[in-house]
N, C-alpha and C. Protein backbone atom coordinates (compact mmCIF):
# COMPACT_ATOMS: atom_id res chain seq x y z
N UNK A 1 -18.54 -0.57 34.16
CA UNK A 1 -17.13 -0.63 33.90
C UNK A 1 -16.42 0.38 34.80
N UNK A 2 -15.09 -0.16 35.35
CA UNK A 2 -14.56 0.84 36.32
C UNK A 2 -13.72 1.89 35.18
N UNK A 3 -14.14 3.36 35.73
CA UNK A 3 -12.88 4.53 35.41
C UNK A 3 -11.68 3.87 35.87
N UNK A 4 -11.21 4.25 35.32
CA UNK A 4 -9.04 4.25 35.76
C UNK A 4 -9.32 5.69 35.27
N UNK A 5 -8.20 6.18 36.48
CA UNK A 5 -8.10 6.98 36.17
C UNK A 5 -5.78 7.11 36.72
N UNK A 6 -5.52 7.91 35.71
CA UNK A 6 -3.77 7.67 35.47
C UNK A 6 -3.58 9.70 35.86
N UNK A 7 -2.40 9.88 37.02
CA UNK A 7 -2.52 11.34 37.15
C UNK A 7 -1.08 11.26 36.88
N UNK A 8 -0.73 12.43 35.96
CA UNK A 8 0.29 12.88 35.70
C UNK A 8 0.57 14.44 36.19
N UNK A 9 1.89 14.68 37.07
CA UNK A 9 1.89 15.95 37.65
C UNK A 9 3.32 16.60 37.24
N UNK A 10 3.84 15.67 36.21
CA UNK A 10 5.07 16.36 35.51
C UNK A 10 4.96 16.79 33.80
N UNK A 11 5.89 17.57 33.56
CA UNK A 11 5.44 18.25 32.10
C UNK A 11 6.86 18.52 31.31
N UNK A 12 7.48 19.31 30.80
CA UNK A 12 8.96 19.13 30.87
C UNK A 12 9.80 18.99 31.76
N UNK A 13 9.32 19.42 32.68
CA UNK A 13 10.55 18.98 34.15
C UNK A 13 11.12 17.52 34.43
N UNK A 14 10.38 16.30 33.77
CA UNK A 14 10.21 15.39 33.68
C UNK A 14 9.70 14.83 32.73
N UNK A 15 10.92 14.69 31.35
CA UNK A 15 9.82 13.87 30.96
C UNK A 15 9.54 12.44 30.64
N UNK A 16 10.65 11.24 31.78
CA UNK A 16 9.80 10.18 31.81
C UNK A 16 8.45 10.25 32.87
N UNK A 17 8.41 11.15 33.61
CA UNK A 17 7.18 11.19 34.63
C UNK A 17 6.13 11.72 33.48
N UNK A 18 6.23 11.99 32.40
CA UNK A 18 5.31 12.83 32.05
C UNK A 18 4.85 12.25 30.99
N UNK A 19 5.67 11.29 30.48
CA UNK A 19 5.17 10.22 29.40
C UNK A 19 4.78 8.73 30.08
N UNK A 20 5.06 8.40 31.09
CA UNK A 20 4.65 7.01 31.98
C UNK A 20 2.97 6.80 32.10
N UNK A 21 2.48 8.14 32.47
CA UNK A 21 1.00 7.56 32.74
C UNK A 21 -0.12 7.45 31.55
N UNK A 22 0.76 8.52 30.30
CA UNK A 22 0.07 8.00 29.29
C UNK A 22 0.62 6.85 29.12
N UNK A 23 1.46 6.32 28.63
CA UNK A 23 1.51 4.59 28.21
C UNK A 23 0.37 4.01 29.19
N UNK A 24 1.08 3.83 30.39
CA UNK A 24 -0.33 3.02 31.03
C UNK A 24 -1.32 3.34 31.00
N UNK A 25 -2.09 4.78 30.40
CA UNK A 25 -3.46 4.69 30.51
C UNK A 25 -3.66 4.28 28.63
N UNK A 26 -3.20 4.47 28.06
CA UNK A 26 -3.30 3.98 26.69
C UNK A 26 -3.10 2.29 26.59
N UNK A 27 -2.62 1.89 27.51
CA UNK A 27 -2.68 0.29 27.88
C UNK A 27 -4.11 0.29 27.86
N UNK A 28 -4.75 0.89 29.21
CA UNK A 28 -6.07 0.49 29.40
C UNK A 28 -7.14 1.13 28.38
N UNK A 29 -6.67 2.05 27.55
CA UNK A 29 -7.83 2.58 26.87
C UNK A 29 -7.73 1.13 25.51
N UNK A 30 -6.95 0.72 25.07
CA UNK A 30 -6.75 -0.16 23.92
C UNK A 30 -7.37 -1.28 24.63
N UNK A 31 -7.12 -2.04 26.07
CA UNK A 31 -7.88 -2.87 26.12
C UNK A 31 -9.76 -2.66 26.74
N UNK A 32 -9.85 -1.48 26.17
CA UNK A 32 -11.83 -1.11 25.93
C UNK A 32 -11.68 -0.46 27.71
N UNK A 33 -11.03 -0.31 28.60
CA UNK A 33 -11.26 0.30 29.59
C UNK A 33 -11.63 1.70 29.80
N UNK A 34 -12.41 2.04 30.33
CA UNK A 34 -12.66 3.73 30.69
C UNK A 34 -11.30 4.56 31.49
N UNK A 35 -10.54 5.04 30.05
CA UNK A 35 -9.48 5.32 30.77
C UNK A 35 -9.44 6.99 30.54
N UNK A 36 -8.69 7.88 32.13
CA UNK A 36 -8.41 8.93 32.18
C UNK A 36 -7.32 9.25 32.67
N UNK A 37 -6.58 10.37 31.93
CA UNK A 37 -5.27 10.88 32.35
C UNK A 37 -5.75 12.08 33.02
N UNK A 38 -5.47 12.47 34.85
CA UNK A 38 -5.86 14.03 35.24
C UNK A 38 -4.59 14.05 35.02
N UNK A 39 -4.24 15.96 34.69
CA UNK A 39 -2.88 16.17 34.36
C UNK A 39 -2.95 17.63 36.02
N UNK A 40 -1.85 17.03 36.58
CA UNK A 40 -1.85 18.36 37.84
C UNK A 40 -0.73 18.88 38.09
N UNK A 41 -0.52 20.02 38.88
CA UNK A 41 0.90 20.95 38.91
C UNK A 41 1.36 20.99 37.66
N UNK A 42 2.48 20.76 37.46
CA UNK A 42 2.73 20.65 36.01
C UNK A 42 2.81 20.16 35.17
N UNK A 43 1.84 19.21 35.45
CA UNK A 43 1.95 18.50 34.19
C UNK A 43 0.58 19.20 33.83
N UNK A 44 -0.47 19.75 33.89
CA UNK A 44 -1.27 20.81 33.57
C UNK A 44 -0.69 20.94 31.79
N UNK A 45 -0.05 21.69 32.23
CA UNK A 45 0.98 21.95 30.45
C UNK A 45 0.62 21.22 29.53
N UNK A 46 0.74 20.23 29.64
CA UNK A 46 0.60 19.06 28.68
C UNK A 46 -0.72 19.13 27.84
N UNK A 47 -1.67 19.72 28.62
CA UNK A 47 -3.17 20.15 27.84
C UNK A 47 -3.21 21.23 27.18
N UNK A 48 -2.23 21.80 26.97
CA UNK A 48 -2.06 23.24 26.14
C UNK A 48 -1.62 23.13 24.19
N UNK A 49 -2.25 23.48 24.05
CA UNK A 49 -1.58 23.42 22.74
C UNK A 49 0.23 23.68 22.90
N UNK A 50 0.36 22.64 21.60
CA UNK A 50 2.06 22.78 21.54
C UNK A 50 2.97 22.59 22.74
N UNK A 51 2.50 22.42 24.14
CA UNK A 51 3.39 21.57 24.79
C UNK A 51 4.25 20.52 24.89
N UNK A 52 3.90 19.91 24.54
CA UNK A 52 4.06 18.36 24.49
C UNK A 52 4.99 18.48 23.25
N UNK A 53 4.80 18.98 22.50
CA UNK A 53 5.87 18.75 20.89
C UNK A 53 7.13 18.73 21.44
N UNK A 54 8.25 17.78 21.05
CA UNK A 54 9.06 17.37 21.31
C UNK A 54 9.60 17.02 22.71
N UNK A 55 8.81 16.33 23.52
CA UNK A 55 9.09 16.24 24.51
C UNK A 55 8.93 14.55 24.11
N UNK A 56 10.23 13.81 24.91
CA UNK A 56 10.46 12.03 24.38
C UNK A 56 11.77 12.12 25.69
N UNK A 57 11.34 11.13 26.18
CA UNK A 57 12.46 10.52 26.98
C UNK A 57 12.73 9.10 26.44
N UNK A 58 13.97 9.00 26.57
CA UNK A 58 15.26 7.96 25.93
C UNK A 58 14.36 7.02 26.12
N UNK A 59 14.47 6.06 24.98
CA UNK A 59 13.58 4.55 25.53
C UNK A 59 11.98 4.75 25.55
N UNK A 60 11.21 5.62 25.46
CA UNK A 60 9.52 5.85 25.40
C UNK A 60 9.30 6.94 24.33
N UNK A 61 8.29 6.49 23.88
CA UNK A 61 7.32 7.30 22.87
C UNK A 61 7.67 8.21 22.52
N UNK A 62 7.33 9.45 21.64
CA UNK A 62 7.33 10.55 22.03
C UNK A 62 5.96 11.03 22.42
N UNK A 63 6.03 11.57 23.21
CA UNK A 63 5.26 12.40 24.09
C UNK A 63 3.38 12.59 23.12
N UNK A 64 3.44 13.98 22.51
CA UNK A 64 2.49 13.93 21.51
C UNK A 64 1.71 13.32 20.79
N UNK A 65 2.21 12.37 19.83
CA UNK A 65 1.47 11.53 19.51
C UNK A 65 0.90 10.28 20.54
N UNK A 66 1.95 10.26 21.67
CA UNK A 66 0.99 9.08 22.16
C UNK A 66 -0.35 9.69 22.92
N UNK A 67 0.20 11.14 23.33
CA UNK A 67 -1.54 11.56 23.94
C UNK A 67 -2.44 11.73 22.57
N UNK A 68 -2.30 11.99 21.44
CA UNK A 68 -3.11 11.74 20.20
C UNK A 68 -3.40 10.21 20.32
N UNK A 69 -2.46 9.25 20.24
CA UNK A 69 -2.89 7.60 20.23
C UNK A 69 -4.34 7.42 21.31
N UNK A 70 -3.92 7.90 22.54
CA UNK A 70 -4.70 7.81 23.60
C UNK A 70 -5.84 8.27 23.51
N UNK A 71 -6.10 9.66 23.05
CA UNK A 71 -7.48 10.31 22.46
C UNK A 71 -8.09 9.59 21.47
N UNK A 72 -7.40 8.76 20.54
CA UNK A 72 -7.99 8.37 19.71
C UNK A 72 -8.61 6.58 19.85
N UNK A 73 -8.05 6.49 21.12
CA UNK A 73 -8.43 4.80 21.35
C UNK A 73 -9.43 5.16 22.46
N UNK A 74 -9.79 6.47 22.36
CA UNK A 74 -10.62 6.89 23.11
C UNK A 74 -10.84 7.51 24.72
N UNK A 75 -9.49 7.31 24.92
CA UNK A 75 -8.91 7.97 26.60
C UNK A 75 -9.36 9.45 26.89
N UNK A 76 -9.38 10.09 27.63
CA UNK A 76 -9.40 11.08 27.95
C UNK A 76 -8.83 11.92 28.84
N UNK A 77 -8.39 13.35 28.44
CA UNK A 77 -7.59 13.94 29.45
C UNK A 77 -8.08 14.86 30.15
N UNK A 78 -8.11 14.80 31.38
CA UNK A 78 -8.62 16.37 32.37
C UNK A 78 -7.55 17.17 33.02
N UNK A 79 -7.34 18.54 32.79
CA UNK A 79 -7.07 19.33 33.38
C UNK A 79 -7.00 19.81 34.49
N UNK A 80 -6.39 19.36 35.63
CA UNK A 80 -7.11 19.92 36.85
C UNK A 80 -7.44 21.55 36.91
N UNK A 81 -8.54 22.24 37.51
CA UNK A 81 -9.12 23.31 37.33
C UNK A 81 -7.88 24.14 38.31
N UNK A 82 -7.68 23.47 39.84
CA UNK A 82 -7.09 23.94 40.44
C UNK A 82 -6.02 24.72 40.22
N UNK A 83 -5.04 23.43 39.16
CA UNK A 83 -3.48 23.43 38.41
C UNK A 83 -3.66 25.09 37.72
N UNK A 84 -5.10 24.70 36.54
CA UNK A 84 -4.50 25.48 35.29
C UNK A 84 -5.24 27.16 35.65
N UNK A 85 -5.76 27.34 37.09
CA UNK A 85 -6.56 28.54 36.87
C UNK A 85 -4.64 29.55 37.71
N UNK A 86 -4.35 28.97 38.57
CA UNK A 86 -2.95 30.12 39.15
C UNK A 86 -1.76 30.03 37.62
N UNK A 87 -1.98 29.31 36.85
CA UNK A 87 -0.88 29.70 36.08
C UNK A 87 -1.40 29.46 34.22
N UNK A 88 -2.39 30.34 34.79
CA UNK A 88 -3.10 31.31 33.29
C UNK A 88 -3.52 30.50 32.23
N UNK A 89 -3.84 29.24 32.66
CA UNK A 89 -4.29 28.30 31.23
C UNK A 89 -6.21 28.59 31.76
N UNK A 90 -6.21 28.78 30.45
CA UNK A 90 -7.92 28.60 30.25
C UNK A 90 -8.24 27.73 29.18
N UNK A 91 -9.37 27.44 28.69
CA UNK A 91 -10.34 26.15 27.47
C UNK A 91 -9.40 26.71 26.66
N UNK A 92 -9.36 27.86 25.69
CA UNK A 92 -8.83 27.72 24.24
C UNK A 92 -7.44 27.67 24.06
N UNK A 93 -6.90 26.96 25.43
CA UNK A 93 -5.11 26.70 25.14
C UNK A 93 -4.98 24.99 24.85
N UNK A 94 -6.24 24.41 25.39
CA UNK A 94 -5.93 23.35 25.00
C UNK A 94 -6.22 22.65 24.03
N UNK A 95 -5.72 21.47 24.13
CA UNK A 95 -5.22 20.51 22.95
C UNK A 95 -6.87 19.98 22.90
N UNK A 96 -6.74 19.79 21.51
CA UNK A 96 -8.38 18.69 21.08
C UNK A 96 -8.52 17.47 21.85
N UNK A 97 -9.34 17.74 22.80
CA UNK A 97 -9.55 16.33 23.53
C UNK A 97 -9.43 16.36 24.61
N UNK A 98 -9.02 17.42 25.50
CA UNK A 98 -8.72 17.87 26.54
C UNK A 98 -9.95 18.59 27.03
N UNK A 99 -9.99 18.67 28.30
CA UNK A 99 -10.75 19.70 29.29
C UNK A 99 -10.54 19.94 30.55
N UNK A 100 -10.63 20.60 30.81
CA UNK A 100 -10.87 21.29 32.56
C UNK A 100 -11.48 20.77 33.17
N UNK A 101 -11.36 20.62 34.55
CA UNK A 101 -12.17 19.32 35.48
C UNK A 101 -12.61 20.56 36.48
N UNK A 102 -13.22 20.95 37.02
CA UNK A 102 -13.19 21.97 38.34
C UNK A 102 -12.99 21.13 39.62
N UNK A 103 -12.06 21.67 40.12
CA UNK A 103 -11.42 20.97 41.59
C UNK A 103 -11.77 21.84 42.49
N UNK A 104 -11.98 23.43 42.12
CA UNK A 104 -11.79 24.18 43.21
C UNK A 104 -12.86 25.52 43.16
C-alpha cells in the first residue's frame, strides 16, 4: 500500500493552510490508506500540546479535533526534527499521536 504522505508548514499564521492537509489526509486515512501529515516551519506547532485549540477557519473543521479524527482513523503525524529542534519543541510537548521524524 502506498504512504501519502500530506505536509503542512502553517500553524496559526494560517489557519486555512493549516487545517487543509488534515482534511485531505483524513480523506485518505478513512478510505484505509497509509496516511501521514509531516508538520514543517510552522506548522511544527501543531504537534505541541494545546496548539491547535481553537484554531478553525470560516467554512472548515475546527482544527483539533480533526487531528484527533485523523489519529483515530488511524493517520499519523510527524514532526519534522529539523522544524522543532531551532524553536525549542522536544517529545513531551507533543500531542498523543505525534512524533519527531529526524531530518537533520
Amino acid at each position: 500500500m502506498p504512504r501519502l504522505i500530506f505536509v503542512d508548514t502553517h500553524g496559526k499564521d494560517d489557519s486555512e493552510r493549516a487545517t487543509l492537509p488534515f482534511i485531505a489526509a483524513n480523506v485518505a486515512a478513512v478510505s484505509g490508506q497509509e496516511a501521514y501529515v509531516l508538520l514543517t516551519i510552522e506548522g511544527v506547532w501543531l504537534a505541541t500540546t494545546g496548539y491547535a485549540d481553537g484554531i478553525q477557519h470560516d467554512g472548515m473543521p475546527a482544527l483539533r479535533p480533526l487531528m484527533d479524527e485523523f489519529l483515530d482513523n488511524g493517520g499519523r503525524i510527524w514532526a519534522c526534527g529539523a522544524c522543532t529542534k531551532p524553536r525549542g519543541i522536544d517529545e513531551e510537548q507533543l500531542v498523543k499521536g505525534a512524533q519527531m521524524v529526524p531530518f537533520a
